[in-house]
PDBML (XML) file of the C-alpha atoms, coordinates in Angstrom:
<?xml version="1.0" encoding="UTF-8" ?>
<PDBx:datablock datablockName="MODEL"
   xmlns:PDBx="http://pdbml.pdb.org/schema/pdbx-v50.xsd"
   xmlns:xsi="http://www.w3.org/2001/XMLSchema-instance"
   xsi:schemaLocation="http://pdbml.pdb.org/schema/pdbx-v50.xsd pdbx-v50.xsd">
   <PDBx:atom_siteCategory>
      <PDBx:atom_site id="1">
         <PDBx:B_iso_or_equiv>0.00</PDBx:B_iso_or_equiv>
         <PDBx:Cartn_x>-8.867</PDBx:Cartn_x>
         <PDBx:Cartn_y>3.802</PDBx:Cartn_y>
         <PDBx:Cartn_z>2.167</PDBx:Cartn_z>
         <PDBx:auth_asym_id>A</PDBx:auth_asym_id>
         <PDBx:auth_atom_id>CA</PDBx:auth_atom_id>
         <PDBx:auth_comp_id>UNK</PDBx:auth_comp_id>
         <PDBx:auth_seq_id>1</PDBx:auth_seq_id>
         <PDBx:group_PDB>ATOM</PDBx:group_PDB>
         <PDBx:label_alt_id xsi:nil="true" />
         <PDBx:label_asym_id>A</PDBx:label_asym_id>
         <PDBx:label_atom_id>CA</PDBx:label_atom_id>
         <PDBx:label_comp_id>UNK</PDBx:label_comp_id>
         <PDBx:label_entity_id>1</PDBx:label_entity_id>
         <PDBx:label_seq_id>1</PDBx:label_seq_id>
         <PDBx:occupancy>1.00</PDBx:occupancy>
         <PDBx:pdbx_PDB_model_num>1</PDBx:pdbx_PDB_model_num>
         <PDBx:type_symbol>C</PDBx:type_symbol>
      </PDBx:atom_site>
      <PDBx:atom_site id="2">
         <PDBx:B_iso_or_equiv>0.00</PDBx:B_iso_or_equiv>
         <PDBx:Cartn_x>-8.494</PDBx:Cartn_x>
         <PDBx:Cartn_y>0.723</PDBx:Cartn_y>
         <PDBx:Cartn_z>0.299</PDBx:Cartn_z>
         <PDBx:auth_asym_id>A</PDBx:auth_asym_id>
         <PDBx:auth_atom_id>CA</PDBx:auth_atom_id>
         <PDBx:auth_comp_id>UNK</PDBx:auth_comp_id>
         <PDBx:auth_seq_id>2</PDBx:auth_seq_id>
         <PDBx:group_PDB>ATOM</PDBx:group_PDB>
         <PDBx:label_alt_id xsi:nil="true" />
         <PDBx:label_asym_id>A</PDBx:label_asym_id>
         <PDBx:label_atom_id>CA</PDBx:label_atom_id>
         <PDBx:label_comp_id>UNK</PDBx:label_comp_id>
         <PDBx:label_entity_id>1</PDBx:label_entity_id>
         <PDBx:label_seq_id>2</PDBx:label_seq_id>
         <PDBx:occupancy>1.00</PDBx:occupancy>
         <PDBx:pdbx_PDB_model_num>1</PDBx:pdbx_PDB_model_num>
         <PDBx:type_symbol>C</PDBx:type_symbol>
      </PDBx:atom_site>
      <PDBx:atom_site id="3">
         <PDBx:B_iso_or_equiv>0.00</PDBx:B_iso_or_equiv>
         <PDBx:Cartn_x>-10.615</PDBx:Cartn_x>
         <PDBx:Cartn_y>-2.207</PDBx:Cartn_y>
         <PDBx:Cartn_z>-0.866</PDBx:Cartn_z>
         <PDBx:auth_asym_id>A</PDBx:auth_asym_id>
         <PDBx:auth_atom_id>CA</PDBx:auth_atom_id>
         <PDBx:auth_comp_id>UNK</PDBx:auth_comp_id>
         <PDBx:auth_seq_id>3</PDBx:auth_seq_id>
         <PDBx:group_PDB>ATOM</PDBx:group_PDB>
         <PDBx:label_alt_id xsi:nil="true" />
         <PDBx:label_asym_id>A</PDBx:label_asym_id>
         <PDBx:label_atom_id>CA</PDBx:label_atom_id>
         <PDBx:label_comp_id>UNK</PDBx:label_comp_id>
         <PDBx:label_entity_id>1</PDBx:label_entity_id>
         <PDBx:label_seq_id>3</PDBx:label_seq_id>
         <PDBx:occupancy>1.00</PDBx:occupancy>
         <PDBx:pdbx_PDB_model_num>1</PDBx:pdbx_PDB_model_num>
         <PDBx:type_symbol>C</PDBx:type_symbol>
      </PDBx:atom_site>
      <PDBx:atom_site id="4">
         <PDBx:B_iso_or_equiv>0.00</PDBx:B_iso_or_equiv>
         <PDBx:Cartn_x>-10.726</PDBx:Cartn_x>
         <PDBx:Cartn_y>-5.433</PDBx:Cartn_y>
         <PDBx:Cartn_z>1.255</PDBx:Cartn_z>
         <PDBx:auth_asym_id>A</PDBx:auth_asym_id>
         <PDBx:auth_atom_id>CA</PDBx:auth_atom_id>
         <PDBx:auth_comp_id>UNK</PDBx:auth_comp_id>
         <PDBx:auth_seq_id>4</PDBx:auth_seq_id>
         <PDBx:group_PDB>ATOM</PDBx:group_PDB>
         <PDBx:label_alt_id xsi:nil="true" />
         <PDBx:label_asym_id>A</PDBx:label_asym_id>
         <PDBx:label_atom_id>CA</PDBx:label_atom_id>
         <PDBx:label_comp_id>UNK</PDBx:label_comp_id>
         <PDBx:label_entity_id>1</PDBx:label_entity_id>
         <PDBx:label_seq_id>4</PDBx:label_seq_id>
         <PDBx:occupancy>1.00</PDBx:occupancy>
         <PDBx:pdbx_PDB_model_num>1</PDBx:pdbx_PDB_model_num>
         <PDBx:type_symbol>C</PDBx:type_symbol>
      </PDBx:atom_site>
      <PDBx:atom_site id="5">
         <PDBx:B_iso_or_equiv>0.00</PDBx:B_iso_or_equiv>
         <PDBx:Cartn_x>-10.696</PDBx:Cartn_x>
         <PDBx:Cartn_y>-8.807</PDBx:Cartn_y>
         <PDBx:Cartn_z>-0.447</PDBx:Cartn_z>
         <PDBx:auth_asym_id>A</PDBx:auth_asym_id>
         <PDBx:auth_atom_id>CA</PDBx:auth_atom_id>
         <PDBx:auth_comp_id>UNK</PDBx:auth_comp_id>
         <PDBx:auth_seq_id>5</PDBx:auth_seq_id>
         <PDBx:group_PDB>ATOM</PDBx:group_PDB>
         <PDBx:label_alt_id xsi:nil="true" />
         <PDBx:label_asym_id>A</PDBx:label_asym_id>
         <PDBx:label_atom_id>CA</PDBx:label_atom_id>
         <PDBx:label_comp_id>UNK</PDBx:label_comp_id>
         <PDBx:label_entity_id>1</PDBx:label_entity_id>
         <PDBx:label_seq_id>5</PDBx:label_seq_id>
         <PDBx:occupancy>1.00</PDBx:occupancy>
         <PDBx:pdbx_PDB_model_num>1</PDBx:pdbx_PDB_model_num>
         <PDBx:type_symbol>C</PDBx:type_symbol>
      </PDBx:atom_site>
      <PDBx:atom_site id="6">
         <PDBx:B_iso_or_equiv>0.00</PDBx:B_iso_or_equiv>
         <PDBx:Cartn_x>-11.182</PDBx:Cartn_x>
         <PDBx:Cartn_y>-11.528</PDBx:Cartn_y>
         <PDBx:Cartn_z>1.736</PDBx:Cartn_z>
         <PDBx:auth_asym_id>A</PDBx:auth_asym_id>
         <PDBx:auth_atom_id>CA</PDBx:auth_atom_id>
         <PDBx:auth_comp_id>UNK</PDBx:auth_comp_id>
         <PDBx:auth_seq_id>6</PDBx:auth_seq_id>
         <PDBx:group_PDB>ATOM</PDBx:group_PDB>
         <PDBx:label_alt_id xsi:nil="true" />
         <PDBx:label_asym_id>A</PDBx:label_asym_id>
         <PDBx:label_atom_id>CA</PDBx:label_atom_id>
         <PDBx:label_comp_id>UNK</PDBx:label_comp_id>
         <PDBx:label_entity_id>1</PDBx:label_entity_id>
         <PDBx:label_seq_id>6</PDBx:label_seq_id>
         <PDBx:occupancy>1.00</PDBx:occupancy>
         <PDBx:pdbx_PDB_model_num>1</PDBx:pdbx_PDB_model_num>
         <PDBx:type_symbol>C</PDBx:type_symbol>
      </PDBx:atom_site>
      <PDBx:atom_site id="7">
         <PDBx:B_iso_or_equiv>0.00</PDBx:B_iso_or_equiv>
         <PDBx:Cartn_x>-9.361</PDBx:Cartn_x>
         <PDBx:Cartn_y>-10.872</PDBx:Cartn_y>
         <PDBx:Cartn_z>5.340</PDBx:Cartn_z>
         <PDBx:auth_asym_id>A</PDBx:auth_asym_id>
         <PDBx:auth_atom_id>CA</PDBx:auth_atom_id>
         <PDBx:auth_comp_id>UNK</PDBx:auth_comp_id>
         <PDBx:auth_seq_id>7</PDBx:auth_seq_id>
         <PDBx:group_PDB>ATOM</PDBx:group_PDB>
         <PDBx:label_alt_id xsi:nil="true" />
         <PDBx:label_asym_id>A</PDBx:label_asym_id>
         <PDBx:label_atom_id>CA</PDBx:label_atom_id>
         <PDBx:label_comp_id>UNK</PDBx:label_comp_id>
         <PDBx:label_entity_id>1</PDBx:label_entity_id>
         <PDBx:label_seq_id>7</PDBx:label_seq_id>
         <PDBx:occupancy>1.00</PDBx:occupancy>
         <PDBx:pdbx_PDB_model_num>1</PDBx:pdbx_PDB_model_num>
         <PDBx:type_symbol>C</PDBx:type_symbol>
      </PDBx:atom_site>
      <PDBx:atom_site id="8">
         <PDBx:B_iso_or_equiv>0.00</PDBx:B_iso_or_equiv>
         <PDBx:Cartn_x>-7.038</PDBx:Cartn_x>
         <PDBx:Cartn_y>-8.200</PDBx:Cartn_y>
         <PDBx:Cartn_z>4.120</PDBx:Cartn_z>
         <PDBx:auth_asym_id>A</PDBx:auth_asym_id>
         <PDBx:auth_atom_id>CA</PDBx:auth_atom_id>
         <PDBx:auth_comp_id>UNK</PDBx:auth_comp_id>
         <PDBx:auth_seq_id>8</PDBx:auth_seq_id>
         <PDBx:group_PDB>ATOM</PDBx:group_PDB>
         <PDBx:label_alt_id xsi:nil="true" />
         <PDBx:label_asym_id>A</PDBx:label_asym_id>
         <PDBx:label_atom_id>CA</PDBx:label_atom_id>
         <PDBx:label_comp_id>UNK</PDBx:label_comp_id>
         <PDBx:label_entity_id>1</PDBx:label_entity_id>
         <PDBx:label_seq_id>8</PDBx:label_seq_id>
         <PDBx:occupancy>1.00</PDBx:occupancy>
         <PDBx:pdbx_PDB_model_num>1</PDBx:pdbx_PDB_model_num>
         <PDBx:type_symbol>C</PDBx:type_symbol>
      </PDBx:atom_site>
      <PDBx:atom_site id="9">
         <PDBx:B_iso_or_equiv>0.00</PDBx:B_iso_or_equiv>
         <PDBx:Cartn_x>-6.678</PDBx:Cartn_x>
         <PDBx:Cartn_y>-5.219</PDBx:Cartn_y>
         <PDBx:Cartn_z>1.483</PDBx:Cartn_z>
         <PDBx:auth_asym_id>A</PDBx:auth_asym_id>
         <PDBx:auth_atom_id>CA</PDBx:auth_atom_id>
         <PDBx:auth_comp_id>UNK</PDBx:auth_comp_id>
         <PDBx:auth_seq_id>9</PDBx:auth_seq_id>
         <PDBx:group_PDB>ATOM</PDBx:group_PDB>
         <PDBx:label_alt_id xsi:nil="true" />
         <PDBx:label_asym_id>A</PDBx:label_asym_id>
         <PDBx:label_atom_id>CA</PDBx:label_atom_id>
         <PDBx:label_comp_id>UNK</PDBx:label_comp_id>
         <PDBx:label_entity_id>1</PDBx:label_entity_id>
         <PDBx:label_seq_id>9</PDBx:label_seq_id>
         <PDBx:occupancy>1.00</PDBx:occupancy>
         <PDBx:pdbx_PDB_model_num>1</PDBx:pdbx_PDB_model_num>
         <PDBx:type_symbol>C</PDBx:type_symbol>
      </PDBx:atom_site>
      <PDBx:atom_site id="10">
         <PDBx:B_iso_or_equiv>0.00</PDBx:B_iso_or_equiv>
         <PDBx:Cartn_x>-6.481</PDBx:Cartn_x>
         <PDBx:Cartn_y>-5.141</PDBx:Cartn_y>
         <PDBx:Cartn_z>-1.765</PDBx:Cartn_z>
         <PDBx:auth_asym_id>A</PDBx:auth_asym_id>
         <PDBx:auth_atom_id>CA</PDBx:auth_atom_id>
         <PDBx:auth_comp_id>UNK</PDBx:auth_comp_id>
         <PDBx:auth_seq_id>10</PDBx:auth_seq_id>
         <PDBx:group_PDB>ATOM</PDBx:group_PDB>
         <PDBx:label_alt_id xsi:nil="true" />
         <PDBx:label_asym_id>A</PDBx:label_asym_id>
         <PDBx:label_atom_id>CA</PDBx:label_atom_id>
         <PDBx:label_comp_id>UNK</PDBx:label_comp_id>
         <PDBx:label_entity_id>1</PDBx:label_entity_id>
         <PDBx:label_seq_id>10</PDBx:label_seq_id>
         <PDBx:occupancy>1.00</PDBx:occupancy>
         <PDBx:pdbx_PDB_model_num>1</PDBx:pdbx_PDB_model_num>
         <PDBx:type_symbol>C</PDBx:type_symbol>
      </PDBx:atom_site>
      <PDBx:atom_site id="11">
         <PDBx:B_iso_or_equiv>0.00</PDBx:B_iso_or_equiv>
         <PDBx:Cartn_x>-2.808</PDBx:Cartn_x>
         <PDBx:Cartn_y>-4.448</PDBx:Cartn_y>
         <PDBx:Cartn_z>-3.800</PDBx:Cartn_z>
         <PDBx:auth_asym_id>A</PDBx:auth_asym_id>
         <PDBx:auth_atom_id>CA</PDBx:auth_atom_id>
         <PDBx:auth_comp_id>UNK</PDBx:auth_comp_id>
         <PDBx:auth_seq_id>11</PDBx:auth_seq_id>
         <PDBx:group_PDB>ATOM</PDBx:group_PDB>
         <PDBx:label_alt_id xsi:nil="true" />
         <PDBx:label_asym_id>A</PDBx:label_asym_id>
         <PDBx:label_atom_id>CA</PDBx:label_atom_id>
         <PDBx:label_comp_id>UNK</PDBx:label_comp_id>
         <PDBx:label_entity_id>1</PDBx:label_entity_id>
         <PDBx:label_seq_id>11</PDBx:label_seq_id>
         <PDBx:occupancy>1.00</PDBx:occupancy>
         <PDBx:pdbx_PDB_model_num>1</PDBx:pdbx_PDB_model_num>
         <PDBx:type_symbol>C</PDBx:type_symbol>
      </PDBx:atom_site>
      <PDBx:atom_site id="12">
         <PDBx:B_iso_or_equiv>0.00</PDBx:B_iso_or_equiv>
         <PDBx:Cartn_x>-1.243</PDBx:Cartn_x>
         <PDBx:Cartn_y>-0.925</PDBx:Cartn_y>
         <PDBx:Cartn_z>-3.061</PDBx:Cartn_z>
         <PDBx:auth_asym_id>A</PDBx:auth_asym_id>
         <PDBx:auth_atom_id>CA</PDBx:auth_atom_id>
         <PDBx:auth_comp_id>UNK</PDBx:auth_comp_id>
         <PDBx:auth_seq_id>12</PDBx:auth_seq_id>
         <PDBx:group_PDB>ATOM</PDBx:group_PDB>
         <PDBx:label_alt_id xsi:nil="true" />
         <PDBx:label_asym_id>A</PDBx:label_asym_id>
         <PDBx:label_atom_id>CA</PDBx:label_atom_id>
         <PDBx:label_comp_id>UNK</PDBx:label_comp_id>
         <PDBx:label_entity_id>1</PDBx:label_entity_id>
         <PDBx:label_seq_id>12</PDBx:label_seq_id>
         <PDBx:occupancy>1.00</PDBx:occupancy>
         <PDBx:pdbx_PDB_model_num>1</PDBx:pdbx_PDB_model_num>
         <PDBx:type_symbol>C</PDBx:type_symbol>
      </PDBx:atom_site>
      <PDBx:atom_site id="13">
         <PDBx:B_iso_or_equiv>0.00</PDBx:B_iso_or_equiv>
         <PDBx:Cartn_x>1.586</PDBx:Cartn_x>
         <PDBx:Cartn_y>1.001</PDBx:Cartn_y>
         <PDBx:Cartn_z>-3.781</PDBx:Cartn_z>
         <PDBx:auth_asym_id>A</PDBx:auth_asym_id>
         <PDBx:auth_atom_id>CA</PDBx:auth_atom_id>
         <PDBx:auth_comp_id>UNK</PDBx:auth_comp_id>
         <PDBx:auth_seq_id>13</PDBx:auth_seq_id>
         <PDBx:group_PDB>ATOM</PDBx:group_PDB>
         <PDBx:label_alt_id xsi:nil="true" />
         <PDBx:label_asym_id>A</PDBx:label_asym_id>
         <PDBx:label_atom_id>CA</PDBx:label_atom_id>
         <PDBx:label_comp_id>UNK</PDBx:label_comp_id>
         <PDBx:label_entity_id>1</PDBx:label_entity_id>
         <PDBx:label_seq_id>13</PDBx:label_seq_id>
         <PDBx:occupancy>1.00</PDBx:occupancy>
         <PDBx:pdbx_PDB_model_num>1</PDBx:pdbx_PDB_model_num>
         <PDBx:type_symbol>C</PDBx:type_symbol>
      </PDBx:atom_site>
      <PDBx:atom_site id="14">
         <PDBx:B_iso_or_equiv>0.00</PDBx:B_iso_or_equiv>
         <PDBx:Cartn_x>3.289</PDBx:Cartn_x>
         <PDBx:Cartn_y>2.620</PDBx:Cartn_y>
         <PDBx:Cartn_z>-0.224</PDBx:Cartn_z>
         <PDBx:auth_asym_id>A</PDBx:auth_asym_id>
         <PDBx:auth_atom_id>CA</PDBx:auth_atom_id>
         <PDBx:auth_comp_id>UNK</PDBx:auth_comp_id>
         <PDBx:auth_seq_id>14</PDBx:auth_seq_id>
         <PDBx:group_PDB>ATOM</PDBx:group_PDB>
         <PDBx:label_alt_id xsi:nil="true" />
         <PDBx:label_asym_id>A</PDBx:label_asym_id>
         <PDBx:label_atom_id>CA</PDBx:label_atom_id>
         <PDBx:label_comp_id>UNK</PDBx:label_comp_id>
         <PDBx:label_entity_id>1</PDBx:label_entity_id>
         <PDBx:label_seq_id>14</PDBx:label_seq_id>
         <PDBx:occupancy>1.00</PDBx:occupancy>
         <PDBx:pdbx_PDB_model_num>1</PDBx:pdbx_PDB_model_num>
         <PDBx:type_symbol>C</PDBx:type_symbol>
      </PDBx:atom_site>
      <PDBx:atom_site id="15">
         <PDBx:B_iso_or_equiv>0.00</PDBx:B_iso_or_equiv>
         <PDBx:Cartn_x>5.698</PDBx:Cartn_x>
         <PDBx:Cartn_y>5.471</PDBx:Cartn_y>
         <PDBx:Cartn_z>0.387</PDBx:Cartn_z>
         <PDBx:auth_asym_id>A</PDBx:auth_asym_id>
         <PDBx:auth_atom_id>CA</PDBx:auth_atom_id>
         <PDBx:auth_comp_id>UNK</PDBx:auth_comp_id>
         <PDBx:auth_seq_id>15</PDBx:auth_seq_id>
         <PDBx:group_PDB>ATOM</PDBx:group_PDB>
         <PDBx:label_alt_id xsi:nil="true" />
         <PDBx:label_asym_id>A</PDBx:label_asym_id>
         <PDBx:label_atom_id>CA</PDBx:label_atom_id>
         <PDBx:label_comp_id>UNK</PDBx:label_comp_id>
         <PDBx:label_entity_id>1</PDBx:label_entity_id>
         <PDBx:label_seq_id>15</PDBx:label_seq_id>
         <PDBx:occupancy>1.00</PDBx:occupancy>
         <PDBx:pdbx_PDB_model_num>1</PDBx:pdbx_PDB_model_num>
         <PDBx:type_symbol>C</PDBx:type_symbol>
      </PDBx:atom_site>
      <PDBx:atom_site id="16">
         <PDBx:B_iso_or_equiv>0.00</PDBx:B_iso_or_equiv>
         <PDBx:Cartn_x>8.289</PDBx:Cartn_x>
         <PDBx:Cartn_y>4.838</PDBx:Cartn_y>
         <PDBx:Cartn_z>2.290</PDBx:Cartn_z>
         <PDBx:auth_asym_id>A</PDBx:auth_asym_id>
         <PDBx:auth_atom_id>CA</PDBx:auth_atom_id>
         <PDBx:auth_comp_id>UNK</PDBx:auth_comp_id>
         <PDBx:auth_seq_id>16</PDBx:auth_seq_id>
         <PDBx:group_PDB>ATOM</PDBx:group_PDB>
         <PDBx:label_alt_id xsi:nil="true" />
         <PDBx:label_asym_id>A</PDBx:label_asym_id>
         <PDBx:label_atom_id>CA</PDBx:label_atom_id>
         <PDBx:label_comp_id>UNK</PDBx:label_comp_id>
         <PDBx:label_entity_id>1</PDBx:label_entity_id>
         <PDBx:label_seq_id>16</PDBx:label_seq_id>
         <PDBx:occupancy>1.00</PDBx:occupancy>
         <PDBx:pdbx_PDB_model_num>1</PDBx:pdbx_PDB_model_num>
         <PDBx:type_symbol>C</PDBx:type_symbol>
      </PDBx:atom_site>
      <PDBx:atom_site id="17">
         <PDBx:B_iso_or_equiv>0.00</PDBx:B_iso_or_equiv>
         <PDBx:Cartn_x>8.759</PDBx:Cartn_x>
         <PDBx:Cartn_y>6.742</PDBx:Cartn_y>
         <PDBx:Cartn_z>5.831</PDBx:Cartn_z>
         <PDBx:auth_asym_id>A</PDBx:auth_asym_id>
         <PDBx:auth_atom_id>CA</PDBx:auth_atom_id>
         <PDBx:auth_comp_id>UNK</PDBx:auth_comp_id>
         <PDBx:auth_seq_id>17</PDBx:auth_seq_id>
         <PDBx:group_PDB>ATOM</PDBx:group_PDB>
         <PDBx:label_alt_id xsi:nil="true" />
         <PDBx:label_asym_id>A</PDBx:label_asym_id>
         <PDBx:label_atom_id>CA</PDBx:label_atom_id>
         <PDBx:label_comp_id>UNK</PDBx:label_comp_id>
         <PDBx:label_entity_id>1</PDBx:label_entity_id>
         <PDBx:label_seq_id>17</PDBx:label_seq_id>
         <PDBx:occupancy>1.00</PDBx:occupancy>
         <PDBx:pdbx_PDB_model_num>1</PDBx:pdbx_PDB_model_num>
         <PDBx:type_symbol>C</PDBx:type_symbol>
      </PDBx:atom_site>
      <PDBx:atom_site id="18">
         <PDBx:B_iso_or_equiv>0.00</PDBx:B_iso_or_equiv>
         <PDBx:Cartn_x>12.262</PDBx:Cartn_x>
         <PDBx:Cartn_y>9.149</PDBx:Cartn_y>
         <PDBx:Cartn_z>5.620</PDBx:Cartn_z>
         <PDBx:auth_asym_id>A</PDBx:auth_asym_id>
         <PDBx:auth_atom_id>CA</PDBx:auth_atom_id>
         <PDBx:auth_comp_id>UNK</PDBx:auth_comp_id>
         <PDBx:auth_seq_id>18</PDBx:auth_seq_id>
         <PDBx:group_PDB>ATOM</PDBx:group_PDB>
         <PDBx:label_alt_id xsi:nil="true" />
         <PDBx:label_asym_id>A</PDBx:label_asym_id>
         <PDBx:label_atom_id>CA</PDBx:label_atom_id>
         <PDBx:label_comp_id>UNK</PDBx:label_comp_id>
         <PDBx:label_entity_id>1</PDBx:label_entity_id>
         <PDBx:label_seq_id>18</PDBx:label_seq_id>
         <PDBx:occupancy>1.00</PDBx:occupancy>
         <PDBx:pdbx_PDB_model_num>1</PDBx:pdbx_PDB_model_num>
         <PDBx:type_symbol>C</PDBx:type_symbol>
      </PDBx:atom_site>
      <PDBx:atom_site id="19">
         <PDBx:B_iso_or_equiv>0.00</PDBx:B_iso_or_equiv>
         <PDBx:Cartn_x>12.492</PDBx:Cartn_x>
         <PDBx:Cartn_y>9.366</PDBx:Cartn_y>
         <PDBx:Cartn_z>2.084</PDBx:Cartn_z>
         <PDBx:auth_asym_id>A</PDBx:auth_asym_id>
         <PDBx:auth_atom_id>CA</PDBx:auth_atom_id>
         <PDBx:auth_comp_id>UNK</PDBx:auth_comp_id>
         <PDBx:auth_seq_id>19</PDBx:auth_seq_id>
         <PDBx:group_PDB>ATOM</PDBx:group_PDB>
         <PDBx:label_alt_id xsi:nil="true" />
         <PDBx:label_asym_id>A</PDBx:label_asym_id>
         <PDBx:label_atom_id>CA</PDBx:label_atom_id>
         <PDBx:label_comp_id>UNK</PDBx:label_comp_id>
         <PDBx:label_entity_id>1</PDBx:label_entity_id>
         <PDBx:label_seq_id>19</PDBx:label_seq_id>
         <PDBx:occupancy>1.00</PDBx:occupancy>
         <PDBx:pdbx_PDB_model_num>1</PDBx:pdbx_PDB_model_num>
         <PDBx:type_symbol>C</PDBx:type_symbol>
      </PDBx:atom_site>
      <PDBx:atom_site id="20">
         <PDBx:B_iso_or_equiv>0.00</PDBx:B_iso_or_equiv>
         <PDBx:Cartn_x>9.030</PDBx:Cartn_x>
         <PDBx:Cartn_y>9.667</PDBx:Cartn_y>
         <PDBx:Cartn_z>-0.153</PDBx:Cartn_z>
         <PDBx:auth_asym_id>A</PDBx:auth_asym_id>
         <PDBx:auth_atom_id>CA</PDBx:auth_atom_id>
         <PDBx:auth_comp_id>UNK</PDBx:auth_comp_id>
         <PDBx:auth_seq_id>20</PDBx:auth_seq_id>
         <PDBx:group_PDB>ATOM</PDBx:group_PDB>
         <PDBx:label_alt_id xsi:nil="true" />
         <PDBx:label_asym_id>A</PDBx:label_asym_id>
         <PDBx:label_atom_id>CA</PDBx:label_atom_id>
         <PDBx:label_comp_id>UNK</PDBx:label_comp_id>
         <PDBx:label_entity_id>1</PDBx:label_entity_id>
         <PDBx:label_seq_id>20</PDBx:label_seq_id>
         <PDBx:occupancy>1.00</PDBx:occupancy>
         <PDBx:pdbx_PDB_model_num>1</PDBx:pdbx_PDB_model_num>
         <PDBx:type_symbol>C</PDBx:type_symbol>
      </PDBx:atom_site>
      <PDBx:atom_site id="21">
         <PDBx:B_iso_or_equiv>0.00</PDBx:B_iso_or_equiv>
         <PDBx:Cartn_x>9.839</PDBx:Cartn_x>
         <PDBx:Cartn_y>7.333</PDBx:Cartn_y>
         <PDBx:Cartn_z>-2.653</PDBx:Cartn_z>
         <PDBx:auth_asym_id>A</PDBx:auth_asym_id>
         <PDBx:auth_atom_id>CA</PDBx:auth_atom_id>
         <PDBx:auth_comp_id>UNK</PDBx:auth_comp_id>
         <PDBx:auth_seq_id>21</PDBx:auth_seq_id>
         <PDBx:group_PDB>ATOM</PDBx:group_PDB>
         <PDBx:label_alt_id xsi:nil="true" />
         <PDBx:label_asym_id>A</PDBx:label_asym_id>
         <PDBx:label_atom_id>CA</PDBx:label_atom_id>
         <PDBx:label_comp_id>UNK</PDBx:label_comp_id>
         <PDBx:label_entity_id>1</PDBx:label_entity_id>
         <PDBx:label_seq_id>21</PDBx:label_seq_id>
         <PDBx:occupancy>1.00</PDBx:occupancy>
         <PDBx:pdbx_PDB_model_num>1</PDBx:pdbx_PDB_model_num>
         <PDBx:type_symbol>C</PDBx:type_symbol>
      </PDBx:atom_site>
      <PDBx:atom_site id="22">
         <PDBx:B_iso_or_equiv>0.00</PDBx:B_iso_or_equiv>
         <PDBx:Cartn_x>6.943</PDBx:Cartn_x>
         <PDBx:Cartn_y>4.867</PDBx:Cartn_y>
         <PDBx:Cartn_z>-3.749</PDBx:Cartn_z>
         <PDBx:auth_asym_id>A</PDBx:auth_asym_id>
         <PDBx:auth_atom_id>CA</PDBx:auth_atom_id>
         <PDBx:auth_comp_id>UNK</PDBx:auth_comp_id>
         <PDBx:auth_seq_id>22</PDBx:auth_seq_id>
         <PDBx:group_PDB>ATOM</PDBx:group_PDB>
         <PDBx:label_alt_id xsi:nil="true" />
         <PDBx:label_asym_id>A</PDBx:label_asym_id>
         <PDBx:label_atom_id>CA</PDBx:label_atom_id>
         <PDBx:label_comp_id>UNK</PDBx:label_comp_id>
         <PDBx:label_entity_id>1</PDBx:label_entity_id>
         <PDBx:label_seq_id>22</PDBx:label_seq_id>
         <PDBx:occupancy>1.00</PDBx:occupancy>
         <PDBx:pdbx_PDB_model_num>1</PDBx:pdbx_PDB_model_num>
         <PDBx:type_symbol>C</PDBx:type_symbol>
      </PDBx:atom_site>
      <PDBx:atom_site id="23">
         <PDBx:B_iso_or_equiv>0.00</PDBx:B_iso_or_equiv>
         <PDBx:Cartn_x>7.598</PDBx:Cartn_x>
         <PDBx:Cartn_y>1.390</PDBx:Cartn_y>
         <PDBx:Cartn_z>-3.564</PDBx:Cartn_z>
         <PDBx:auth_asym_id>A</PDBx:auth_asym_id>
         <PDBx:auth_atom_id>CA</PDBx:auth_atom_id>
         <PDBx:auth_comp_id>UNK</PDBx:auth_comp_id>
         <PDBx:auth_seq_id>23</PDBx:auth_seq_id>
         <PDBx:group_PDB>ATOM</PDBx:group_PDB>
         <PDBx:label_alt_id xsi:nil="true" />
         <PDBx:label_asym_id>A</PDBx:label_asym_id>
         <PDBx:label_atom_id>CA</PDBx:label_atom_id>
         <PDBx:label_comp_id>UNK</PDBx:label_comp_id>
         <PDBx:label_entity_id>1</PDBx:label_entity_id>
         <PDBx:label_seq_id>23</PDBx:label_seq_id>
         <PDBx:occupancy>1.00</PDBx:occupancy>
         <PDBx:pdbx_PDB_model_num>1</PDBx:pdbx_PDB_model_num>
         <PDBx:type_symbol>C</PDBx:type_symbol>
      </PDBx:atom_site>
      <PDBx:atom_site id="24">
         <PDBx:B_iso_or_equiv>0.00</PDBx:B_iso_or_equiv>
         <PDBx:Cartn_x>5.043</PDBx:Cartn_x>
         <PDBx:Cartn_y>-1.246</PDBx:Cartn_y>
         <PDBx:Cartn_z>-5.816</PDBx:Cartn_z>
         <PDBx:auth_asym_id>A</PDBx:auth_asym_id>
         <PDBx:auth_atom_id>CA</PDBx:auth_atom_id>
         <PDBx:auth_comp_id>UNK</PDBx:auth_comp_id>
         <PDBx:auth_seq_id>24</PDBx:auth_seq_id>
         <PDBx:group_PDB>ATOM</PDBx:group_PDB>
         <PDBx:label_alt_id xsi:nil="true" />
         <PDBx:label_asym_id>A</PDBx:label_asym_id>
         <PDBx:label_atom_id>CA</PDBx:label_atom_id>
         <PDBx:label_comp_id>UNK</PDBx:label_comp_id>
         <PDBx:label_entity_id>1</PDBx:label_entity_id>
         <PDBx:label_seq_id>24</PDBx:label_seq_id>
         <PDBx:occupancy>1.00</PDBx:occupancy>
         <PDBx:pdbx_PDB_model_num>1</PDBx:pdbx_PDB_model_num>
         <PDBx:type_symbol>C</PDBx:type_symbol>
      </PDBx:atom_site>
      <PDBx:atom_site id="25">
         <PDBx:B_iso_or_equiv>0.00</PDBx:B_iso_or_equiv>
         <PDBx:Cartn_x>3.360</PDBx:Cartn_x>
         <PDBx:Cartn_y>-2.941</PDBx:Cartn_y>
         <PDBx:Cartn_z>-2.734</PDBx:Cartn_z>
         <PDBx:auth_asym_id>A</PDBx:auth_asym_id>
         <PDBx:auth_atom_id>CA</PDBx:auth_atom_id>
         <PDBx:auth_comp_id>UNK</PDBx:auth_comp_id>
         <PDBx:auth_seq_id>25</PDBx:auth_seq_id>
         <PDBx:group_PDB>ATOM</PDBx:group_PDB>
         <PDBx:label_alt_id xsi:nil="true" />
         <PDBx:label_asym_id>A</PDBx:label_asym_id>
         <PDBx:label_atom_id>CA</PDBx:label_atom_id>
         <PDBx:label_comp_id>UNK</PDBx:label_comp_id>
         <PDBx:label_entity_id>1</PDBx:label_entity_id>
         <PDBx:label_seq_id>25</PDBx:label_seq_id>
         <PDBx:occupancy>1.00</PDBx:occupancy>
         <PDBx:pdbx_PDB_model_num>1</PDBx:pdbx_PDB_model_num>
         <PDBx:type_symbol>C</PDBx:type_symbol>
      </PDBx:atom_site>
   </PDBx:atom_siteCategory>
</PDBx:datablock>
């Protein structure tokens, strides 16, 4: 759940599928 601004989401981190590392956006 993430905030919308404008059209699309606000800035997130993600983690990656296969290895569980975060990546910044």
């Amino acid at each position: 759940a993430i905030a919308v601004r404008g059209m699309t989401l606000a800035h997130h981190g993600y983690e990656r599928p296969g290895d569980g590392w975060q990546t910044a956006s």
